[in-house]
N, C-alpha and C. Protein backbone atom coordinates (compact mmCIF):
# COMPACT_ATOMS: atom_id res chain seq x y z
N UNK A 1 0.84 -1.18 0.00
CA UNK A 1 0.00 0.00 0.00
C UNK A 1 0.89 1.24 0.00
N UNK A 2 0.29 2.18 -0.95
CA UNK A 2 1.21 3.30 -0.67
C UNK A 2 0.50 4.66 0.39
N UNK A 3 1.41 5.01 0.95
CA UNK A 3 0.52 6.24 1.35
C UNK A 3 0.97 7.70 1.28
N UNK A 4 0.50 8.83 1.48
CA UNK A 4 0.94 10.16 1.09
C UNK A 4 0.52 11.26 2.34
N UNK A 5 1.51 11.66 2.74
CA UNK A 5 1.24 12.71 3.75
C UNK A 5 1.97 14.28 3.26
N UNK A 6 0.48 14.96 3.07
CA UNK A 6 0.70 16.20 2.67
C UNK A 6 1.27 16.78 4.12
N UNK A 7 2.30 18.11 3.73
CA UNK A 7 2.56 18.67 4.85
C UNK A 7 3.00 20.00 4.26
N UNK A 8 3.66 21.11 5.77
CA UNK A 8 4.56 22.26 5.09
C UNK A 8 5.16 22.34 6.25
N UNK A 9 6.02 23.74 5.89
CA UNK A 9 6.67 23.69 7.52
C UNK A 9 5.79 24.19 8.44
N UNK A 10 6.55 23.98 9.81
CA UNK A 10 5.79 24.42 10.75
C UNK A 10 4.53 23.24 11.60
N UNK A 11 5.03 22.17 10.74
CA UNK A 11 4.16 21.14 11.06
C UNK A 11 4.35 20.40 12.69
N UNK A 12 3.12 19.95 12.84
CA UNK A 12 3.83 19.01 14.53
C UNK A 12 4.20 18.12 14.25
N UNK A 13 5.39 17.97 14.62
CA UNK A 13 6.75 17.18 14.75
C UNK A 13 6.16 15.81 14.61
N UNK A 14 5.89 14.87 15.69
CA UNK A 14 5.74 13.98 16.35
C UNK A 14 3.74 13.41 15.67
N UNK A 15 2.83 14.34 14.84
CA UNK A 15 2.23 13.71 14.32
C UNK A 15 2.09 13.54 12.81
N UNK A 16 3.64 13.95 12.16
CA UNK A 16 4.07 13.49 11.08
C UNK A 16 4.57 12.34 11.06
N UNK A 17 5.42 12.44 12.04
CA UNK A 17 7.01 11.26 11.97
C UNK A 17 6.79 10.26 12.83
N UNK A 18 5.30 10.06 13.46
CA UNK A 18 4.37 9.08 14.43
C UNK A 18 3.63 7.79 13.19
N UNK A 19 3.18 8.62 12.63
CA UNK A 19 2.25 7.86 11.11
C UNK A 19 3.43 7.19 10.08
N UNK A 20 4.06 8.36 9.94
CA UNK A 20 5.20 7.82 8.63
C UNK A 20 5.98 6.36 9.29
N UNK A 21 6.33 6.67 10.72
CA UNK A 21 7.10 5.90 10.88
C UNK A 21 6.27 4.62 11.04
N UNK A 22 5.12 4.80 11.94
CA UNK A 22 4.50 3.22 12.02
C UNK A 22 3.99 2.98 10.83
N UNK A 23 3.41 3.49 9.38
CA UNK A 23 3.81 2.77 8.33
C UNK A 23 4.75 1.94 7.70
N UNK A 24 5.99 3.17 7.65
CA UNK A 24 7.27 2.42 7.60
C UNK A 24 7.29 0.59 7.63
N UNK A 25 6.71 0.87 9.52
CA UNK A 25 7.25 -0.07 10.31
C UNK A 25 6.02 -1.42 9.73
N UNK A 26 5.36 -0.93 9.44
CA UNK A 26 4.08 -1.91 8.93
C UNK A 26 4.76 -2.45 7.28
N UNK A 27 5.65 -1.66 6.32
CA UNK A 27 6.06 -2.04 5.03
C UNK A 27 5.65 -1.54 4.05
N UNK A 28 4.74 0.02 4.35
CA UNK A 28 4.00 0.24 3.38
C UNK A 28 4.77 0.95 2.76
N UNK A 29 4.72 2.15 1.40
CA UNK A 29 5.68 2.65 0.98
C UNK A 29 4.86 4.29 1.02
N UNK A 30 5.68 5.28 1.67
CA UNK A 30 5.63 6.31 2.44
C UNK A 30 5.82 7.76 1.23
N UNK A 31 5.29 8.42 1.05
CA UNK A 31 5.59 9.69 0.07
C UNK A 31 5.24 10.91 0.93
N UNK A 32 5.97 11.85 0.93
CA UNK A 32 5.89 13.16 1.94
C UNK A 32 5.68 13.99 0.64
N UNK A 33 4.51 14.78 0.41
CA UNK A 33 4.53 15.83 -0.27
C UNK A 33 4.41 17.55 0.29
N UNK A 34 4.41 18.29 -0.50
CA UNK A 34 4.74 19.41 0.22
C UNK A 34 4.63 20.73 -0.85
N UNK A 35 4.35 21.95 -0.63
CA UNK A 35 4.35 22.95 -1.69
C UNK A 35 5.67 23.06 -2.82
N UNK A 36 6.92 22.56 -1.76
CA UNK A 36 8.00 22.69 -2.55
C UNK A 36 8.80 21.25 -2.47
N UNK A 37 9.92 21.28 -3.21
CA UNK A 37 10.75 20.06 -2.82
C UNK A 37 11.60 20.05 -1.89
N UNK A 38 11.97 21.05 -1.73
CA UNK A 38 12.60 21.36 -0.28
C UNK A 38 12.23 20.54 1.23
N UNK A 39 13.38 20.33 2.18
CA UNK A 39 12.98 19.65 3.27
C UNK A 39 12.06 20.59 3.84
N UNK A 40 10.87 19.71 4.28
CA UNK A 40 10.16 21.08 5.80
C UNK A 40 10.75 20.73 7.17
N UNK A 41 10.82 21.67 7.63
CA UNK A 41 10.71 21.54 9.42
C UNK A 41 9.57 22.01 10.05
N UNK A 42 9.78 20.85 10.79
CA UNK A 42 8.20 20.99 11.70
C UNK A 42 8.61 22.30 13.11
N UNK A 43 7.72 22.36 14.15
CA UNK A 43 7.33 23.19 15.05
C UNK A 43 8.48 22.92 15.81
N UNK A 44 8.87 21.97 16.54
CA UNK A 44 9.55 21.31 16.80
C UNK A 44 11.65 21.66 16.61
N UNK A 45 11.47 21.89 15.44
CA UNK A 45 12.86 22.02 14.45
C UNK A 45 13.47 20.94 13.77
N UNK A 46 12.23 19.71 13.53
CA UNK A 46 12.61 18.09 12.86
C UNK A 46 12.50 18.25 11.74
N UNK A 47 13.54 17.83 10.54
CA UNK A 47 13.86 18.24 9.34
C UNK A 47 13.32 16.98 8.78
N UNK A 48 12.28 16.80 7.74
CA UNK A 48 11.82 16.08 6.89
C UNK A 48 12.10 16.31 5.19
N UNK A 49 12.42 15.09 4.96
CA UNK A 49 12.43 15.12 3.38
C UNK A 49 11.24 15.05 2.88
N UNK A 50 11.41 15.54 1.68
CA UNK A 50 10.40 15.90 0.75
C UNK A 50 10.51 15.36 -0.40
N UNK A 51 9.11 14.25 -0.71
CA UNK A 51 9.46 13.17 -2.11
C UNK A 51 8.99 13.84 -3.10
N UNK A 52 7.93 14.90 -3.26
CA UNK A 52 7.34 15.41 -3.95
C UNK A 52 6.64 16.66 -4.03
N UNK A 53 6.51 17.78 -4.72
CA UNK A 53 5.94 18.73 -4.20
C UNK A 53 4.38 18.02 -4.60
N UNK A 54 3.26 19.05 -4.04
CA UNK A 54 1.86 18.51 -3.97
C UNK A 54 1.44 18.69 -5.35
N UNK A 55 2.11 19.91 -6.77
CA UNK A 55 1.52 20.10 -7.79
C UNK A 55 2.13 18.33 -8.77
N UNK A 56 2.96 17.64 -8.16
CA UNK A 56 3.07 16.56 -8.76
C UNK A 56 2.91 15.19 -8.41
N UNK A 57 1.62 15.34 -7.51
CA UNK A 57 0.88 14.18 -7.24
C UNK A 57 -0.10 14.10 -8.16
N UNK A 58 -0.05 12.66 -8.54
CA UNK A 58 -1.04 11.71 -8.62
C UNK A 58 -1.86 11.36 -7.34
N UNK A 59 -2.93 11.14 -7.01
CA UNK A 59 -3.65 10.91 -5.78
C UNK A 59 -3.97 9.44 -6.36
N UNK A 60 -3.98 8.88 -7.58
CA UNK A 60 -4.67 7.89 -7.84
C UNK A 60 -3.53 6.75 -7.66
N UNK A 61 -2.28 6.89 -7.45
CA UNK A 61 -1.16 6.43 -7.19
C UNK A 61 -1.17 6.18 -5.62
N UNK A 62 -1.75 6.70 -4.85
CA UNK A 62 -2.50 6.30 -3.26
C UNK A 62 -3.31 5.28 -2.61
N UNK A 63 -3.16 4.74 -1.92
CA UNK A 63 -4.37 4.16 -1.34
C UNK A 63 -4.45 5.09 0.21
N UNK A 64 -3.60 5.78 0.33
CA UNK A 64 -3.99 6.18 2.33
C UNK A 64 -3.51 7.73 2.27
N UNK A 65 -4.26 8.50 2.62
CA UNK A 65 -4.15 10.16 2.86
C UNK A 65 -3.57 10.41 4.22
N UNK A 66 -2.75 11.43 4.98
CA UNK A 66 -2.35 11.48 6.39
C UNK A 66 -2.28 12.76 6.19
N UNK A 67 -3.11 13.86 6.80
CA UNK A 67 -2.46 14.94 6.92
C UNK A 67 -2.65 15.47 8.19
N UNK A 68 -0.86 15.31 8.83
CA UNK A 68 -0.36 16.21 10.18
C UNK A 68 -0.92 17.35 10.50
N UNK A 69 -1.03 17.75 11.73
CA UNK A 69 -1.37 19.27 12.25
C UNK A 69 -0.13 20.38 12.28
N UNK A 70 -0.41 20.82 13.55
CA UNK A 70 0.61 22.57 13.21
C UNK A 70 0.36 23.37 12.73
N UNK A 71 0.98 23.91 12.13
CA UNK A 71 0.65 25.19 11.41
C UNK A 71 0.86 24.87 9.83
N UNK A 72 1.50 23.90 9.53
CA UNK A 72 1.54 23.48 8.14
C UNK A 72 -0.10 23.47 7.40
N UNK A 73 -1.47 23.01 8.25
CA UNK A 73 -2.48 22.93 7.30
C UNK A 73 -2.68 24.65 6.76
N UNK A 74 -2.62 25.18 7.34
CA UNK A 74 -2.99 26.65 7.62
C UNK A 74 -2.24 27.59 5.72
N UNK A 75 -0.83 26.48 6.04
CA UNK A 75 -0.46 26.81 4.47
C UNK A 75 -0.85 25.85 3.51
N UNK A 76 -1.36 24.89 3.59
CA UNK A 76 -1.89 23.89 2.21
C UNK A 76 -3.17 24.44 2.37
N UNK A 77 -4.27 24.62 2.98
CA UNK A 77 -5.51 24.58 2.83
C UNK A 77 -5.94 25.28 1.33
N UNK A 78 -5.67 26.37 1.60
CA UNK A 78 -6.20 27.09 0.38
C UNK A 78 -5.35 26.62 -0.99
N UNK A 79 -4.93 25.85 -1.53
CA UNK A 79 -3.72 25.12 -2.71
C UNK A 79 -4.63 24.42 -3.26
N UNK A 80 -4.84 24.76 -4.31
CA UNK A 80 -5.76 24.06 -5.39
C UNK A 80 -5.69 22.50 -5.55
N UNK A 81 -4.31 22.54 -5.54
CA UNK A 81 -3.78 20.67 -5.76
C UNK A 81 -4.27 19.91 -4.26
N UNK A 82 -3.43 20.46 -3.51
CA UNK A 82 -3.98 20.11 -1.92
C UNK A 82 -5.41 19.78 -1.57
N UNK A 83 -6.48 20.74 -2.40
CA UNK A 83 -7.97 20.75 -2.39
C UNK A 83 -8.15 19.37 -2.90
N UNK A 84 -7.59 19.39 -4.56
CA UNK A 84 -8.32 18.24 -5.42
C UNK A 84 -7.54 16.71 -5.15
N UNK A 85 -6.32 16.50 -4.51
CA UNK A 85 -5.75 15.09 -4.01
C UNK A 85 -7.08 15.03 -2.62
N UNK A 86 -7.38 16.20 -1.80
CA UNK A 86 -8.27 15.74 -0.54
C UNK A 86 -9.24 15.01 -1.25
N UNK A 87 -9.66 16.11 -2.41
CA UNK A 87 -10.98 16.04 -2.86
C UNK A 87 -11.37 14.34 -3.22
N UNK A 88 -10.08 13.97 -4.29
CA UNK A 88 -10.12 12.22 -4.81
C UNK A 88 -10.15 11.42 -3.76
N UNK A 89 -9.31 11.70 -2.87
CA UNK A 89 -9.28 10.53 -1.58
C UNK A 89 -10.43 10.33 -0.84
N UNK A 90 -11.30 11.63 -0.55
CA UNK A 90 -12.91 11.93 -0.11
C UNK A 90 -13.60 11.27 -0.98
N UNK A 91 -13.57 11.29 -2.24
CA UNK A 91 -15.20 10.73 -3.16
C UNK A 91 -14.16 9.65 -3.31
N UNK A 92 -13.34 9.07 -3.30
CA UNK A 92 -13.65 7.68 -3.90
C UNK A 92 -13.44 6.64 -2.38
N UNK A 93 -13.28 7.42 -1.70
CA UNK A 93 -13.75 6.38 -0.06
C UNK A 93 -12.66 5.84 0.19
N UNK A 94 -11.19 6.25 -0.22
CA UNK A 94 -10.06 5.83 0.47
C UNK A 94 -9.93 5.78 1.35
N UNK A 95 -8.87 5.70 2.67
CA UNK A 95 -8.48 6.23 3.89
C UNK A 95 -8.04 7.32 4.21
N UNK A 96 -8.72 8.51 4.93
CA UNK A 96 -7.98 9.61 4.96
C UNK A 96 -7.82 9.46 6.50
N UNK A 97 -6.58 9.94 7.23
CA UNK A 97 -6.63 10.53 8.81
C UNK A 97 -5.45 11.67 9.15
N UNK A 98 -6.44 12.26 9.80
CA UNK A 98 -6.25 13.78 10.14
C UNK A 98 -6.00 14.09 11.39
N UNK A 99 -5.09 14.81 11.98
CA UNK A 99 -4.60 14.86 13.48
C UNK A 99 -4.84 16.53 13.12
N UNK A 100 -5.26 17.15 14.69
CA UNK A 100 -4.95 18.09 15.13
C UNK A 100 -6.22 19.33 14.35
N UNK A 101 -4.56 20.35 13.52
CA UNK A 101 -5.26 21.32 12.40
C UNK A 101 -5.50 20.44 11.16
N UNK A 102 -4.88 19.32 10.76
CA UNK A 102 -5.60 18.76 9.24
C UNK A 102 -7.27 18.60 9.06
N UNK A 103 -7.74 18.86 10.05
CA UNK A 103 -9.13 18.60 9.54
C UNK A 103 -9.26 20.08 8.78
N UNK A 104 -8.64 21.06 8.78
CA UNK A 104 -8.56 22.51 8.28
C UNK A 104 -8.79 22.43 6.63
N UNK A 105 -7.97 21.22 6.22
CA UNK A 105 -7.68 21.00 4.82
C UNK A 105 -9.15 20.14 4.04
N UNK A 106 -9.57 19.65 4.78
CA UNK A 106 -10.45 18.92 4.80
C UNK A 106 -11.88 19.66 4.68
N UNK A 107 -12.12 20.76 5.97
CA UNK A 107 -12.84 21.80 5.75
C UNK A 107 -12.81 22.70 4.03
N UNK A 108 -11.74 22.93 3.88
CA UNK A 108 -11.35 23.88 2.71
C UNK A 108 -11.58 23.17 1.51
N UNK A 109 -11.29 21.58 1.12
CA UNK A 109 -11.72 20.65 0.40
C UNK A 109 -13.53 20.46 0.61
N UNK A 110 -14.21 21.02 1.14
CA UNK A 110 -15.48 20.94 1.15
C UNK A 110 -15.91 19.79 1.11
N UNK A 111 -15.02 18.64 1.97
CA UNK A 111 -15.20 17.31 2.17
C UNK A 111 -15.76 16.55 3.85
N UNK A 112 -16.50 17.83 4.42
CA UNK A 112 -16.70 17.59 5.52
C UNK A 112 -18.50 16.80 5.92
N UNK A 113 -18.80 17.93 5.16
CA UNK A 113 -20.41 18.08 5.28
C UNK A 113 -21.31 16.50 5.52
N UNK A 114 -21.98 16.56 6.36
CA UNK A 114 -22.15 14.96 6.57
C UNK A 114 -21.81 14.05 7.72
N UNK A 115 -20.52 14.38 8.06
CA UNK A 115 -19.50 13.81 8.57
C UNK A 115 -19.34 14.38 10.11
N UNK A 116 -18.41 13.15 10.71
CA UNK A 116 -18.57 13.34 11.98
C UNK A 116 -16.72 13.16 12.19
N UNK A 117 -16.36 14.23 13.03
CA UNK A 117 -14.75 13.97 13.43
C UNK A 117 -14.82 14.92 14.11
N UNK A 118 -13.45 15.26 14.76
CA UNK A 118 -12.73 15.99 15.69
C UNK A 118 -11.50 16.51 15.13
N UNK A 119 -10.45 17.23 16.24
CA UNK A 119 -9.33 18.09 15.92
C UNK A 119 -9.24 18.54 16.74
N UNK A 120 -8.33 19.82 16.61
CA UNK A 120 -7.71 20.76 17.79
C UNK A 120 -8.70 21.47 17.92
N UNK A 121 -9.07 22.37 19.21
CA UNK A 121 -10.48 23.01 19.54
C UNK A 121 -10.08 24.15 18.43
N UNK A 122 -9.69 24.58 17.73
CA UNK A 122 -9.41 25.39 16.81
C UNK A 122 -10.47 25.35 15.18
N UNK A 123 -10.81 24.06 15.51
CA UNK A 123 -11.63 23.60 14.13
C UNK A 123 -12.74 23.97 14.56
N UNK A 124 -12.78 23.72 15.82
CA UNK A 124 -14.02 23.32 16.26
C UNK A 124 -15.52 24.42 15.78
N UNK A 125 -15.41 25.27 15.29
CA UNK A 125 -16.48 26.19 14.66
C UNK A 125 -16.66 26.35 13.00
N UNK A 126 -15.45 26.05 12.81
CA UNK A 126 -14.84 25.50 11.26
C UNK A 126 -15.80 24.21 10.54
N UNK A 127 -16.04 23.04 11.58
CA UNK A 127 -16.33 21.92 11.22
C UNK A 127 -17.79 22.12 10.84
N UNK A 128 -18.55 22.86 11.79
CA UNK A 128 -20.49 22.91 11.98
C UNK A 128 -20.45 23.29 10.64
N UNK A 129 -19.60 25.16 10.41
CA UNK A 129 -19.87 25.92 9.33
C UNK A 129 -19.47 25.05 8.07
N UNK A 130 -18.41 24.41 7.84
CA UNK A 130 -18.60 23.50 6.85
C UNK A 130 -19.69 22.67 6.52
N UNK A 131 -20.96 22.02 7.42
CA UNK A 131 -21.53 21.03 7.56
C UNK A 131 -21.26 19.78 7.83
N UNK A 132 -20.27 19.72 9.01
CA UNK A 132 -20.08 18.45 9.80
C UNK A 132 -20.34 18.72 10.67
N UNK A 133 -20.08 17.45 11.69
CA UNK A 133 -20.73 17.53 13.36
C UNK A 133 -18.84 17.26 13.94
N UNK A 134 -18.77 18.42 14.68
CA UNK A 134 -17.55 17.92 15.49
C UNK A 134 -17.85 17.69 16.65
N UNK A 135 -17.32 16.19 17.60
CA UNK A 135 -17.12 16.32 18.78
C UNK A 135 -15.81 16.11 19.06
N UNK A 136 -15.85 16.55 20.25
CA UNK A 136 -14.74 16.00 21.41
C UNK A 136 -14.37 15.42 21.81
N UNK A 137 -13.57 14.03 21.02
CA UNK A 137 -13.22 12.83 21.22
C UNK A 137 -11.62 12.13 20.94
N UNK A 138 -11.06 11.62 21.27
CA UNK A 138 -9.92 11.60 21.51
C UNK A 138 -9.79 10.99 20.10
N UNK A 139 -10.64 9.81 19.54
CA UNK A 139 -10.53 9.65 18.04
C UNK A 139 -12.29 9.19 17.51
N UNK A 140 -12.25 9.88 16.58
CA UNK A 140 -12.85 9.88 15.60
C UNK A 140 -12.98 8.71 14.08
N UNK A 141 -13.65 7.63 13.97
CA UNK A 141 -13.86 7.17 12.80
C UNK A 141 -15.22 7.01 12.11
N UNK A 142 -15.28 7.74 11.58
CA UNK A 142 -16.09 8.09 10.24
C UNK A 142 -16.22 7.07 8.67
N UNK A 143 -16.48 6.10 8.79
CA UNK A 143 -16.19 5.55 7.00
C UNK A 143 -14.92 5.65 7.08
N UNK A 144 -14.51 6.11 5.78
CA UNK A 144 -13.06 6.25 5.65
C UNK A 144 -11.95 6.96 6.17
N UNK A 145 -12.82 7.66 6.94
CA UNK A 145 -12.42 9.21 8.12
C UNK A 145 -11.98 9.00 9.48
N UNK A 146 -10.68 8.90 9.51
CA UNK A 146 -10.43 8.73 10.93
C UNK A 146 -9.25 10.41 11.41
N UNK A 147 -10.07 11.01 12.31
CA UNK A 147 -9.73 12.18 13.18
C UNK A 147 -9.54 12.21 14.14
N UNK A 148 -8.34 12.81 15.28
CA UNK A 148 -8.11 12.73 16.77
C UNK A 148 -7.36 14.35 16.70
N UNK A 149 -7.43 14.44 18.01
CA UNK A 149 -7.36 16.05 18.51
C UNK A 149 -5.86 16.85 18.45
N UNK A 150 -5.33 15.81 19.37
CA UNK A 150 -3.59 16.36 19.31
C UNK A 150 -2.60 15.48 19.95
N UNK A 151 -1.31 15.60 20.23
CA UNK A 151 -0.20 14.36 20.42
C UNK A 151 -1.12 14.02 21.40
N UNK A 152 -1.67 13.80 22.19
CA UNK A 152 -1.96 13.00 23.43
C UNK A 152 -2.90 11.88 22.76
N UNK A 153 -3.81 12.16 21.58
CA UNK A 153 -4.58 10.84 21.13
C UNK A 153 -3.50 10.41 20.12
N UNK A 154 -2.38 10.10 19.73
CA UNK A 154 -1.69 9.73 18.82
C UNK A 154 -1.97 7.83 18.81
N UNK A 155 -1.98 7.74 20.17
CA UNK A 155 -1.59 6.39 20.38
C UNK A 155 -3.09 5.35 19.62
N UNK A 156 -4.57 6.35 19.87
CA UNK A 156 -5.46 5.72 19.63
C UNK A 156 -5.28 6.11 17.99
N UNK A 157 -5.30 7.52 17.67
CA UNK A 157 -5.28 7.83 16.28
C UNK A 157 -4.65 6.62 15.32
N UNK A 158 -3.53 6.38 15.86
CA UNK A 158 -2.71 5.42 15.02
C UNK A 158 -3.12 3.86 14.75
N UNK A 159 -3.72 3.60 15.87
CA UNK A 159 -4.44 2.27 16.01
C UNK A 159 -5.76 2.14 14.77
N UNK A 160 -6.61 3.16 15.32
CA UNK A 160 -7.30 3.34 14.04
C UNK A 160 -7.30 3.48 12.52
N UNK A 161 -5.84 3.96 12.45
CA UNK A 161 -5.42 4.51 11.15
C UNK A 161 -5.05 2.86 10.01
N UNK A 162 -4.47 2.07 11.22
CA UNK A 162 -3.49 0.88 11.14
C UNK A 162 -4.90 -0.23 10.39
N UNK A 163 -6.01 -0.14 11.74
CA UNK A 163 -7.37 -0.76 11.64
C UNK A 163 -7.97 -0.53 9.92
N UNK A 164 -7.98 0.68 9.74
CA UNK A 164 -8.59 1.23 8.23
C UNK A 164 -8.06 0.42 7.07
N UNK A 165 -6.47 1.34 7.62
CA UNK A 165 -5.92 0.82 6.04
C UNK A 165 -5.63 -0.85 5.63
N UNK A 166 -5.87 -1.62 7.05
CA UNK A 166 -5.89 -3.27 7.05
C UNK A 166 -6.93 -3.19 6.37
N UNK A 167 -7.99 -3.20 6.23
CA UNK A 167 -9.51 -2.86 5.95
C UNK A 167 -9.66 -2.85 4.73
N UNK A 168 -9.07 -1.58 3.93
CA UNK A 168 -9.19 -1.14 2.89
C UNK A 168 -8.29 -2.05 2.02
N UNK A 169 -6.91 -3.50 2.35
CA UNK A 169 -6.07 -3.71 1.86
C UNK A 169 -6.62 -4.72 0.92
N UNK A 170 -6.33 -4.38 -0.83
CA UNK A 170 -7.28 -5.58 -1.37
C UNK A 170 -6.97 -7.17 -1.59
C-alpha cells in the first residue's frame, strides 16, 4: 500500500514522523509531499524530506491520505492541488486521517459536510460551518475518516489509522 502525507513547515513534529514511521514499520511505501521540494521543518525544528511537491501528485497512485497538524495545514488549505488530491481521496472512499489542524484542509476541500470527526479546539467552529458535526473525542472514525485532537490521542489515532488501512487492503 502506498501512502501520502501532505505537509509544510511548521508542522507538529511527532504527528508526522508518528504515522510515517509506524507505516514504515508496517512495510508500506511512504511519500511526503509538500508545496516545494525542499525539506520542511516541523514546530519542533525536525527536518523532513520531501518526495514530492503537492503540484506533482497523482492521488490515484494512493491508497492512504495522512495529513499532520501545526501550522503546516494553515499553508496547504487554500492550494488548489492540496484541495483536489483531498478532494479524490474523499469521493472515492479511500483512507484519509487527520490529526490536530488537518481537519482545516479537509474543511477547505469541502469534504466535511455529513461527517462526523474531531481536531484541535481550533476547528471546532470550522467543522459545523462546513456542515459536519464535530465532537470531542480523543478519536474519531467516520467511514473512511479517521480524526483525533492532538499528540496525546496519537496512540489511539494510530491504532485506528493501522485498523482502516488493514480494511481497505485488497
Amino acid at each position: 500500500m502506498k501512502a501520502l502525507i501532505l505537509s509544510a513547515d511548521q508542522f507538529e513534529d511527532v504527528e508526522l514522523l508518528a504515522p510515517q514511521y509506524r507505516l514504515l514499520e508496517a512495510g508500506y511505501e511512504v511519500t511526503v509531499a509538500a508545496p516545494a521540494t525542499d525539506p520542511i521543518t516541523g514546530k519542533k525544528g525536525y527536518e523532513v524530506a520531501v518526495d514530492r511537491s503537492v503540484a506533482d501528485v497523482d492521488p490515484a497512485g494512493f491508497e492512504l491520505l495522512v495529513l499532520p497538524g501545526g501550522k503546516a495545514p494553515a499553508a496547504l488549505r487554500d492550494d488548489p492541488a492540496v484541495q483536489a488530491i483531498t478532494q479524490h481521496f474523499m469521493d472515492a472512499g479511500k483512507p484519509v486521517v487527520a490529526i490536530c489542524h488537518g481537519p482545516e484542509i479537509l474543511v477547505s476541500a469541502d469534504r466535511v459536510r455529513g461527517r462526523t470527526l474531531t481536531g484541535h479546539a481550533d476547528v471546532r467552529d470550522a467543522v459545523p460551518a462546513a456542515g459536519g458535526d464535530y465532537v470531542d473525542e480523543e478519536v474519531v472514525v467516520d467511514g473512511n475518516l479517521v480524526t483525533s485532537r492532538v499528540p496525546k490521542d496519537i496512540p489511539a489515532w494510530l491504532r485506528e489509522m493501522m485498523a482502516l488501512v488493514e480494511s481497505h487492503k485488497s
